[in-house]
N, C-alpha and C. Protein backbone atom coordinates (compact mmCIF):
# COMPACT_ATOMS: atom_id res chain seq x y z
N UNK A 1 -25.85 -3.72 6.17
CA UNK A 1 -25.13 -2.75 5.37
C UNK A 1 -25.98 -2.39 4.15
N UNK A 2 -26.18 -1.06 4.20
CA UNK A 2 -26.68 -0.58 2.94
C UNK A 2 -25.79 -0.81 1.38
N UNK A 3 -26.91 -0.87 0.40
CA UNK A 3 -26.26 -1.33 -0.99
C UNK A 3 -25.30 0.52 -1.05
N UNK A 4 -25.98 1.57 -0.71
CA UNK A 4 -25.24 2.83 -0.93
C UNK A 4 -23.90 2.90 -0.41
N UNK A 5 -23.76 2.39 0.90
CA UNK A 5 -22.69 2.02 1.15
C UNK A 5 -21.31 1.66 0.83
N UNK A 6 -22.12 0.66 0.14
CA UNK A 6 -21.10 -0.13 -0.88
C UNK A 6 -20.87 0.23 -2.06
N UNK A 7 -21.88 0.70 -3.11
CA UNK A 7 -21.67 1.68 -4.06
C UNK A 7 -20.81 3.19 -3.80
N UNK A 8 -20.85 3.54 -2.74
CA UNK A 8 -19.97 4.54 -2.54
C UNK A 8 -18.42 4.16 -2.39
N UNK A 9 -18.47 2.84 -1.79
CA UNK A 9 -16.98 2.66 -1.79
C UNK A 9 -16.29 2.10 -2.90
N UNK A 10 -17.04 1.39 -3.72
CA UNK A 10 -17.26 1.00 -5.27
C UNK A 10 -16.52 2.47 -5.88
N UNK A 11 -17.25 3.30 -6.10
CA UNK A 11 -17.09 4.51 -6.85
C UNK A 11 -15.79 5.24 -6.20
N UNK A 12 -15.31 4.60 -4.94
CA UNK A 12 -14.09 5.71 -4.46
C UNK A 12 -12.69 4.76 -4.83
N UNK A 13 -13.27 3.47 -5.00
CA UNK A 13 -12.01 2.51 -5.71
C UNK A 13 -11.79 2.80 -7.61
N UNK A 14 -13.26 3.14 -7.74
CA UNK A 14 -13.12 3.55 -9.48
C UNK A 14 -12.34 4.93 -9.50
N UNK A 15 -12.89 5.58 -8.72
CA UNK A 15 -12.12 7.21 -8.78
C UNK A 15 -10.42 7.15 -8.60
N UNK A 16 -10.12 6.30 -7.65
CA UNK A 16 -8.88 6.08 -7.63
C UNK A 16 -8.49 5.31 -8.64
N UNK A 17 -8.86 4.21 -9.50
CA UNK A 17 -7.91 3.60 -10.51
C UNK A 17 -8.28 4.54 -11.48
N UNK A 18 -9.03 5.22 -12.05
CA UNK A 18 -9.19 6.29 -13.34
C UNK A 18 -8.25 7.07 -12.72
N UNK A 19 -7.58 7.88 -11.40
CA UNK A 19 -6.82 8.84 -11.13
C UNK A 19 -5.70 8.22 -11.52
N UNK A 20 -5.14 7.10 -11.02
CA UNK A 20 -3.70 6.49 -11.68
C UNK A 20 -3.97 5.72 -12.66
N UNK A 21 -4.77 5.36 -13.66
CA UNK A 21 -4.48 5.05 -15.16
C UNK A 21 -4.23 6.30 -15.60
N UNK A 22 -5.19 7.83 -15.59
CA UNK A 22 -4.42 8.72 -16.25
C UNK A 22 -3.32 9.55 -15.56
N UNK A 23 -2.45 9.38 -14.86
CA UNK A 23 -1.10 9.73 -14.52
C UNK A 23 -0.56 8.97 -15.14
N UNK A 24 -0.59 7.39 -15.22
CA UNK A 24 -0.01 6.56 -16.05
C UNK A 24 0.37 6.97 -17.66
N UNK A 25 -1.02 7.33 -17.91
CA UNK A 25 -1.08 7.90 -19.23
C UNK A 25 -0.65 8.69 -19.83
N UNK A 26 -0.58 9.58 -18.86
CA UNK A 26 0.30 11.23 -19.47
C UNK A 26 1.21 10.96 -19.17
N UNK A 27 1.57 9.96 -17.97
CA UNK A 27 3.71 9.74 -18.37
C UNK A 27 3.86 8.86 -19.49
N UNK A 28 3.12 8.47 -20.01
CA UNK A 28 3.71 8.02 -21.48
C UNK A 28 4.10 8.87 -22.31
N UNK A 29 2.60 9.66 -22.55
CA UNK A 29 2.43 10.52 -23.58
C UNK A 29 3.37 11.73 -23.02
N UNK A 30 3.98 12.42 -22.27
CA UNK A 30 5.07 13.38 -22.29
C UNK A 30 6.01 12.49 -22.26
N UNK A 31 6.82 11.12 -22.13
CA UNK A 31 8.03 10.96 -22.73
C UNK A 31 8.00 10.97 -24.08
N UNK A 32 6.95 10.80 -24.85
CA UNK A 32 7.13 10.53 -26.26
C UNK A 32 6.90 11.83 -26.61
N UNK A 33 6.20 12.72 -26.30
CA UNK A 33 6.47 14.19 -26.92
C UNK A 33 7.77 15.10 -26.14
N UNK A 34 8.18 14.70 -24.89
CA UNK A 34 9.60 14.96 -24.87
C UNK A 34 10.59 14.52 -25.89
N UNK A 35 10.12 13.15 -26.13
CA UNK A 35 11.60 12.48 -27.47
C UNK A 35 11.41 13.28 -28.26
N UNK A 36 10.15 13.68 -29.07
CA UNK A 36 9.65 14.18 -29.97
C UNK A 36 10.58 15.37 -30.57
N UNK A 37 10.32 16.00 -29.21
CA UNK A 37 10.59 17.65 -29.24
C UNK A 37 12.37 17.52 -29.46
N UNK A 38 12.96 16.54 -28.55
CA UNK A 38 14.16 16.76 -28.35
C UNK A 38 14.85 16.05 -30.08
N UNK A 39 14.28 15.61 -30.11
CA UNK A 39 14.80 14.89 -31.75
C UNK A 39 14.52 15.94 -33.20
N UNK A 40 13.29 16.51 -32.62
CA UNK A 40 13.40 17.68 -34.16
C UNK A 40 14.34 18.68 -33.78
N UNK A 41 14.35 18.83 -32.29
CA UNK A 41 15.36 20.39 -32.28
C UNK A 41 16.86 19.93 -32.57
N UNK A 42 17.17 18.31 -32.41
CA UNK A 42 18.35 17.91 -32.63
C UNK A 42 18.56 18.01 -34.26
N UNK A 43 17.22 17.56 -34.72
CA UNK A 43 17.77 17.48 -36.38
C UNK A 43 17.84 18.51 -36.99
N UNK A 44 16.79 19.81 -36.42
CA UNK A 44 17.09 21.10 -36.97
C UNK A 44 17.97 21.62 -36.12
N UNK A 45 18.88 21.20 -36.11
CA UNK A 45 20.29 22.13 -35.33
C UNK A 45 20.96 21.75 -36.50
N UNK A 46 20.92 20.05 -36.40
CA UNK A 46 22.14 19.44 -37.27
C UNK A 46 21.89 20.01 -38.77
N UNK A 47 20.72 19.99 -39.32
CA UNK A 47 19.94 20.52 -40.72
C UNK A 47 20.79 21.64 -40.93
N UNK A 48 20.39 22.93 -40.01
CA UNK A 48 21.00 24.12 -40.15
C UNK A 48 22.16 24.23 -40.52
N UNK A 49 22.84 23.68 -39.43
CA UNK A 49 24.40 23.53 -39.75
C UNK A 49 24.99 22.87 -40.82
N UNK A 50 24.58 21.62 -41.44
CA UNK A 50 24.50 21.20 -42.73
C UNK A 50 24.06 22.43 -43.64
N UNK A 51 23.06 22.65 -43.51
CA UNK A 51 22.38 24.15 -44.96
C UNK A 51 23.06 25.14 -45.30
N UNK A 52 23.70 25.30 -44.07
CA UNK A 52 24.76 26.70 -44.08
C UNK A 52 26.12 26.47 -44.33
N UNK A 53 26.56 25.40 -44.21
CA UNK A 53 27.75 24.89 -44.33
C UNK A 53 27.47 24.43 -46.08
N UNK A 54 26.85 24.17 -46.40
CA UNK A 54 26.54 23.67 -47.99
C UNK A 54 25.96 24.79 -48.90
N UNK A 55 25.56 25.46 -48.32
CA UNK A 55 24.69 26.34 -49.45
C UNK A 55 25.12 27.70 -48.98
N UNK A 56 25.54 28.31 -47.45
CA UNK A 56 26.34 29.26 -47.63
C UNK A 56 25.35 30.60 -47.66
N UNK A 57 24.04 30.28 -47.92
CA UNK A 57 22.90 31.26 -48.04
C UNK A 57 21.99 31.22 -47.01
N UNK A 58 21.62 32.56 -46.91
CA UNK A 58 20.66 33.03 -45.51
C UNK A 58 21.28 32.51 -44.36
N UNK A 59 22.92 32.85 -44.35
CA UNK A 59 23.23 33.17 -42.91
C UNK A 59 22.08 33.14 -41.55
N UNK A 60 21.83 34.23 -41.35
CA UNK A 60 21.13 34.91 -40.24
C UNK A 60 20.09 33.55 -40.41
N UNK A 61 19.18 33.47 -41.28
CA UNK A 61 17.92 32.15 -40.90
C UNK A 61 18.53 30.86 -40.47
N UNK A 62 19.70 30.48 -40.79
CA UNK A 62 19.83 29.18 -40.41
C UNK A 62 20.81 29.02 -38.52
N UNK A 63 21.31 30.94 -38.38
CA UNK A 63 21.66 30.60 -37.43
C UNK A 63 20.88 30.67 -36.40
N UNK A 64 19.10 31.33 -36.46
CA UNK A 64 18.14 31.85 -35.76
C UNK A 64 17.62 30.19 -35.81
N UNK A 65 17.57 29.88 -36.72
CA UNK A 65 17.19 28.24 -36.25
C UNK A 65 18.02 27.11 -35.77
N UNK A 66 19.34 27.29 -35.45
CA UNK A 66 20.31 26.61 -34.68
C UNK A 66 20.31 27.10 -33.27
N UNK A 67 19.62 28.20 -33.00
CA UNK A 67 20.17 28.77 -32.17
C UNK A 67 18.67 28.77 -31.16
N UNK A 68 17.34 28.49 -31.79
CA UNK A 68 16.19 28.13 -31.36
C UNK A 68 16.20 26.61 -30.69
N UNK A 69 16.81 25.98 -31.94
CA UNK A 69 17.03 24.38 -31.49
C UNK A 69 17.44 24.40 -30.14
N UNK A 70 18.41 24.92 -29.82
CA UNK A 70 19.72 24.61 -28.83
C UNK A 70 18.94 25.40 -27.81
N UNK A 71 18.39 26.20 -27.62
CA UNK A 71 17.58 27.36 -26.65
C UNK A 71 16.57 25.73 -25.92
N UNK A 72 15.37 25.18 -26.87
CA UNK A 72 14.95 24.38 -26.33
C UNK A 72 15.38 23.03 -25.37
N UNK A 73 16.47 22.73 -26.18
CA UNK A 73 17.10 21.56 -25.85
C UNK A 73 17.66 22.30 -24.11
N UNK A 74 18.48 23.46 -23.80
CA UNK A 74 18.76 23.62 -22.73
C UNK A 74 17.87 23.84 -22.15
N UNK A 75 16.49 24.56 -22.47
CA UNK A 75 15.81 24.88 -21.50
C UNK A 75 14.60 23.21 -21.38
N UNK A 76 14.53 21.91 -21.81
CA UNK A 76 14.21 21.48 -21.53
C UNK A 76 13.81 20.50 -20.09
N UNK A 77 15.00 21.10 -19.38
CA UNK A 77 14.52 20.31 -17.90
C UNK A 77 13.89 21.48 -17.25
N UNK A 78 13.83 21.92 -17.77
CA UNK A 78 12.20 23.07 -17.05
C UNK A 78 11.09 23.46 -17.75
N UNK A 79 10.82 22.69 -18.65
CA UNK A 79 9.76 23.15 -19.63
C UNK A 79 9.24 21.79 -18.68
N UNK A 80 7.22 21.90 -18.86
CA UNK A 80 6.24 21.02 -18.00
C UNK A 80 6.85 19.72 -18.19
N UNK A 81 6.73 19.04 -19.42
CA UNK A 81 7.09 17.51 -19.63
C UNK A 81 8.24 16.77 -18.39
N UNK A 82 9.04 17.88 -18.34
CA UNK A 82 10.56 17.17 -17.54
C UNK A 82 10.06 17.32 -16.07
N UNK A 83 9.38 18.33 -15.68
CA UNK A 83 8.55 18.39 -14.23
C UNK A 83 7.73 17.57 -14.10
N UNK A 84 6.81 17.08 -14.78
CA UNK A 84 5.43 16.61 -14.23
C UNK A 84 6.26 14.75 -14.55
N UNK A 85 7.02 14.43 -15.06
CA UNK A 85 7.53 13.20 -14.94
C UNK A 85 8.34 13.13 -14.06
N UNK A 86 9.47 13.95 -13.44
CA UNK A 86 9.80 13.96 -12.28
C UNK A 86 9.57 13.47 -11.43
N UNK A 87 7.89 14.28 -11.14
CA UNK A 87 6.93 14.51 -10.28
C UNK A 87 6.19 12.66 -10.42
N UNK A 88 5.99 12.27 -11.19
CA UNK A 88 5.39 11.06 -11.23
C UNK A 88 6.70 9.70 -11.09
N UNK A 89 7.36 10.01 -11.20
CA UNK A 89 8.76 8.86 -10.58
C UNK A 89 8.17 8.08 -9.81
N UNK A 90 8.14 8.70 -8.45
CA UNK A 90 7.99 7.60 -7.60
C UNK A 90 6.36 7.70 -6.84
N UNK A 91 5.47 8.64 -7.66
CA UNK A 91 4.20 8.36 -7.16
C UNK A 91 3.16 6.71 -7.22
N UNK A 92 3.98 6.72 -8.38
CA UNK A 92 3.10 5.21 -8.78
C UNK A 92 3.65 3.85 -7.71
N UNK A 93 4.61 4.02 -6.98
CA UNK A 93 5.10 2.69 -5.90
C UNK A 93 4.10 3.34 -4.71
N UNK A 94 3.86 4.43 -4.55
CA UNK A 94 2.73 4.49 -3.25
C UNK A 94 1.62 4.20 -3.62
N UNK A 95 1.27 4.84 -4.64
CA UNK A 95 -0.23 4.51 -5.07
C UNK A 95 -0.73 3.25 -5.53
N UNK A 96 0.00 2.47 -6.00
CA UNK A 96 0.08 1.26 -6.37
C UNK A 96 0.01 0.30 -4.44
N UNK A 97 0.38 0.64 -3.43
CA UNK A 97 0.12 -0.08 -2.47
C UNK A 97 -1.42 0.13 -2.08
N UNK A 98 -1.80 1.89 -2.13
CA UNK A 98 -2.59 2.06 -2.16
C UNK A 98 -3.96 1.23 -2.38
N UNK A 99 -3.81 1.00 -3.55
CA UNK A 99 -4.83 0.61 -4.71
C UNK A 99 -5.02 -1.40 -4.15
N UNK A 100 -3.82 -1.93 -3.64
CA UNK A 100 -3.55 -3.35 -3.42
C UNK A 100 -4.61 -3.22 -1.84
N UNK A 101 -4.62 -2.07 -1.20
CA UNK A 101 -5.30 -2.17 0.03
C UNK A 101 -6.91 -1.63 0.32
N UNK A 102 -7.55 -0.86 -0.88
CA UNK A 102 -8.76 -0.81 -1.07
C UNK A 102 -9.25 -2.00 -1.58
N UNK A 103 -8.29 -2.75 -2.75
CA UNK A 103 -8.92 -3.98 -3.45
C UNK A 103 -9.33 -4.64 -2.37
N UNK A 104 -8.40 -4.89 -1.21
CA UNK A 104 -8.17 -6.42 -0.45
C UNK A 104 -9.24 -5.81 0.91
N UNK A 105 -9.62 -4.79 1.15
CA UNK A 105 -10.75 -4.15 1.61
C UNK A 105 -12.06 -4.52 1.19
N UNK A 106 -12.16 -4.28 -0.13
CA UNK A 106 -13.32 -4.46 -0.88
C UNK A 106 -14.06 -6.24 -0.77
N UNK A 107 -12.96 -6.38 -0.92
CA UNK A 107 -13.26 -8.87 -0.84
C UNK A 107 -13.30 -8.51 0.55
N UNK A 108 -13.80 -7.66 1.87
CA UNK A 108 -13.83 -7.94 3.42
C UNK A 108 -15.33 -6.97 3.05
N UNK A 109 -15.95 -6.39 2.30
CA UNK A 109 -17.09 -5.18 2.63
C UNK A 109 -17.75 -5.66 3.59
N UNK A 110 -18.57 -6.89 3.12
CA UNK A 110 -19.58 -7.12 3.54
C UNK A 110 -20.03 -7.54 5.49
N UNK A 111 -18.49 -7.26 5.64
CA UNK A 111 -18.38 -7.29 6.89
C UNK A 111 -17.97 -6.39 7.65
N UNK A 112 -18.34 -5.34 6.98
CA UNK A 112 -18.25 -3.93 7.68
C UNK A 112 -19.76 -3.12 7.59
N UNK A 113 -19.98 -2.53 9.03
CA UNK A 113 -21.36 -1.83 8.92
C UNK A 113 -20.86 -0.47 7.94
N UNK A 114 -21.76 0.25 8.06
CA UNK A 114 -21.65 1.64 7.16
C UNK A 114 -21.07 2.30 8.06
N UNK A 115 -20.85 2.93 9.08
CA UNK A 115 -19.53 3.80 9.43
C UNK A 115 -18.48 3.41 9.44
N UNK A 116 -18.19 1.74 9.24
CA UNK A 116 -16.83 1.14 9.15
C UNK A 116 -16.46 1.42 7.64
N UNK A 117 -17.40 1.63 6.85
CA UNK A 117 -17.24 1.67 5.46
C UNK A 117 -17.05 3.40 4.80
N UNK A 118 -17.90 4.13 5.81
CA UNK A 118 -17.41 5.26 5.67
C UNK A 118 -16.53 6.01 6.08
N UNK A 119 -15.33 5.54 7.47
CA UNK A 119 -14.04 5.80 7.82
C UNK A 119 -13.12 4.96 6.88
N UNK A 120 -13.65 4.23 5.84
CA UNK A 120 -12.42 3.59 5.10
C UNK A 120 -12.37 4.49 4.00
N UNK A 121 -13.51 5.12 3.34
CA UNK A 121 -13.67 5.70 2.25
C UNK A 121 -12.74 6.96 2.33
N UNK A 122 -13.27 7.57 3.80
CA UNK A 122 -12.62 8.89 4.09
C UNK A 122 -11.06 8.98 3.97
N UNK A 123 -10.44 7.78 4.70
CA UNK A 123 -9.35 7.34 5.05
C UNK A 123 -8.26 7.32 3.79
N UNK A 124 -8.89 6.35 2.63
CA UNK A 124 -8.37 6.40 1.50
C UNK A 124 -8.60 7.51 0.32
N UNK A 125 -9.13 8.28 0.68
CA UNK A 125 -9.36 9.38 -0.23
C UNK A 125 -8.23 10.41 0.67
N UNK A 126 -7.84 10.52 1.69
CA UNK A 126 -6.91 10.94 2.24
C UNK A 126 -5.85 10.79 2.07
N UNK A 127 -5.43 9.03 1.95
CA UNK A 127 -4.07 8.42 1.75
C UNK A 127 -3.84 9.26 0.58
N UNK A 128 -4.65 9.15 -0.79
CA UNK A 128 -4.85 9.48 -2.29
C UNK A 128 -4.26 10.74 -2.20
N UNK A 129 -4.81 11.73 -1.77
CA UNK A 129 -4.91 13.40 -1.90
C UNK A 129 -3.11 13.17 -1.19
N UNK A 130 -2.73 12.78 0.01
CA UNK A 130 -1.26 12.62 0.60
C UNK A 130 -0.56 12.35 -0.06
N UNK A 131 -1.12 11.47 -1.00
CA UNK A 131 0.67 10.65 -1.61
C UNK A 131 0.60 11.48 -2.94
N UNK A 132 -0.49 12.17 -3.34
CA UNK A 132 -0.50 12.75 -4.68
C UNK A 132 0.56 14.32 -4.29
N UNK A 133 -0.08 14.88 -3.07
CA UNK A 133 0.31 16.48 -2.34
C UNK A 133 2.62 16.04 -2.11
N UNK A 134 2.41 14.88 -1.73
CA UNK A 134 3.66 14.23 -1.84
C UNK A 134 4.49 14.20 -2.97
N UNK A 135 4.26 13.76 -3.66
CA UNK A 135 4.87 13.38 -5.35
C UNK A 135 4.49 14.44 -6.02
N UNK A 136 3.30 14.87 -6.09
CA UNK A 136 2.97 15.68 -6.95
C UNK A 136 2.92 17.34 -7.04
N UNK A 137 2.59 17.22 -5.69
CA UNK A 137 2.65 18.56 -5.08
C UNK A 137 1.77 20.20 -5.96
N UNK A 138 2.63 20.71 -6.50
CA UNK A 138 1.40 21.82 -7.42
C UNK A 138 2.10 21.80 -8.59
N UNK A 139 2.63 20.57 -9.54
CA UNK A 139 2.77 20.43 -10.30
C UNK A 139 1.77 20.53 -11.61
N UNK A 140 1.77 20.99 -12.39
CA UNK A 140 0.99 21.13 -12.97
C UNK A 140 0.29 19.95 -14.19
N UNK A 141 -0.61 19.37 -14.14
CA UNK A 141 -1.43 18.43 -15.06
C UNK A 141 -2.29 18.76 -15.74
N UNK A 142 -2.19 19.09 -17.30
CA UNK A 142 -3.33 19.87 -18.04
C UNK A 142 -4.45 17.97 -18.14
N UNK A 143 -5.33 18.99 -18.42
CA UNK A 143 -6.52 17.35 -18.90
C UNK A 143 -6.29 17.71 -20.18
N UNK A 144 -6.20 15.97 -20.74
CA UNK A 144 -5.95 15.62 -21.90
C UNK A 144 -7.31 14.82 -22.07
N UNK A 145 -8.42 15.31 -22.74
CA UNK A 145 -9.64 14.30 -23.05
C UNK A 145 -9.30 12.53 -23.47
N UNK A 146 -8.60 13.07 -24.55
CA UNK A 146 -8.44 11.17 -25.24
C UNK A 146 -6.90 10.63 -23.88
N UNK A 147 -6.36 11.42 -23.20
CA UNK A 147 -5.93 10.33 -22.14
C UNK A 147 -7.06 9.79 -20.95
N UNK A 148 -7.83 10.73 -20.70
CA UNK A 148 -8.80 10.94 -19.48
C UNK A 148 -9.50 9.57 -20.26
N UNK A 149 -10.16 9.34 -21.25
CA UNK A 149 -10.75 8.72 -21.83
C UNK A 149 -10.25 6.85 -21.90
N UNK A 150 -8.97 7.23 -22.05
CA UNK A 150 -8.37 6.03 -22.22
C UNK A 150 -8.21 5.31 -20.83
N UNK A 151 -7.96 6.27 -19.94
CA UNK A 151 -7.86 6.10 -18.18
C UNK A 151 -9.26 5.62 -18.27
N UNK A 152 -10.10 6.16 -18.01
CA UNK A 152 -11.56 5.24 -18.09
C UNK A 152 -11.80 3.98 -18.37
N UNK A 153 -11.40 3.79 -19.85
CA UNK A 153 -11.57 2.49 -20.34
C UNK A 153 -10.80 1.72 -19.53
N UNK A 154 -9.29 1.84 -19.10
CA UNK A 154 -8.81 1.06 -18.69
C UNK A 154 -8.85 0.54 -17.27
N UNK A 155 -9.78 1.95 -16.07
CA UNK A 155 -10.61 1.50 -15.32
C UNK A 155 -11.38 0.74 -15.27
N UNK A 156 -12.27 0.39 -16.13
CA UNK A 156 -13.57 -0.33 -16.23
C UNK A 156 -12.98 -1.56 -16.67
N UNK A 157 -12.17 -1.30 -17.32
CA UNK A 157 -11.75 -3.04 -17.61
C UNK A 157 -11.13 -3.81 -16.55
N UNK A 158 -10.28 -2.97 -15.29
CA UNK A 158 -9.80 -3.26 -13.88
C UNK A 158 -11.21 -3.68 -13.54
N UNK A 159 -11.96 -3.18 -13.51
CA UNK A 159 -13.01 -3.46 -12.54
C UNK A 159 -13.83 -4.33 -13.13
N UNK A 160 -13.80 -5.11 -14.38
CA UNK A 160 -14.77 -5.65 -14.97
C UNK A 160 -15.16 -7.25 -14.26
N UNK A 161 -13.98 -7.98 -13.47
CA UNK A 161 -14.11 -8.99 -12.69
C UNK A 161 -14.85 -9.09 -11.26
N UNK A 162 -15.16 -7.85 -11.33
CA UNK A 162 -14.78 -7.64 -9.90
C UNK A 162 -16.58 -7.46 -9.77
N UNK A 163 -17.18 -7.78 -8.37
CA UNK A 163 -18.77 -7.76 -8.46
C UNK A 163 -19.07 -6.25 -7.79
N UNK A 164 -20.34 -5.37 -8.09
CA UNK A 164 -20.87 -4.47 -7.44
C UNK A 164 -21.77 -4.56 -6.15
């Protein structure tokens, strides 16, 4: 067995844990800018209604900002955040088996020639693209640099036990 071999399948187990650390990542980071969002439009509803009820002045501004609040808050299960977490629910229990069956692949390499190693590569980059086209479908995922970034690190630190 060639060392390329194995470096290729190396690099298709890294590609896959950097792909689910940052899904991981951005479902953090959109529940906390979902709370975010849903907590200022709650307090500027409540604000408004307090301001106007107390001070009685600029009508029209405080009801254009009660009335913004409440616009977001309903339209929040269709704004991206409430979709793309949806969408990630139950991706992470497939991918997560996923990921348990390249590892336990990887501790067998050396006993696979190179086309055994290159129908596994193919195979699991398939499973990957399936269970993502599954869960994820054409949901939309902007790249976030400092998540992409953080997915990295926390790749490399998965893999830091592990031999090349």
């Amino acid at each position: 067995m060639s060392t390329t071999m194995r470096e290729r399948y190396w690099h298709m187990w890294a590609e896959l844990l950097r792909h689910e650390s940052y899904y991981r990542n951005y479902q953090s980071f959109s529940r906390i800018a979902n709370a975010v969002l849903t907590t200022v439009c709650s307090f500027a509803a409540a604000a408004s209604i307090a301001s106007w009820g107390i001070w009685g002045a600029i009508p029209l501004a405080w009801s254009v900002i009660t009335a913004f609040s409440q616009f977001i808050q309903v339209a929040n299960p269709v704004l991206p955040f409430a979709k793309q977490s949806a969408a990630l629910r139950y991706y992470f229990q497939d991918y997560a088996k996923l990921l348990i069956v390249v590892e336990h692949e990887w501790n067998r390499i050396d006993n696979y020639d190179e086309e055994e190693i290159n129908d596994r590569i193919k195979l699991y980059q398939e499973e990957s693209a399936n269970i993502e086209n599954r869960y994820i479908g054409n949901t939309w995922f902007p790249v976030i640099n400092r998540l992409l970034i953080k997915a990295e690190r926390e790749r490399d630190q998965a893999l830091k036990y592990k031999s090349l």
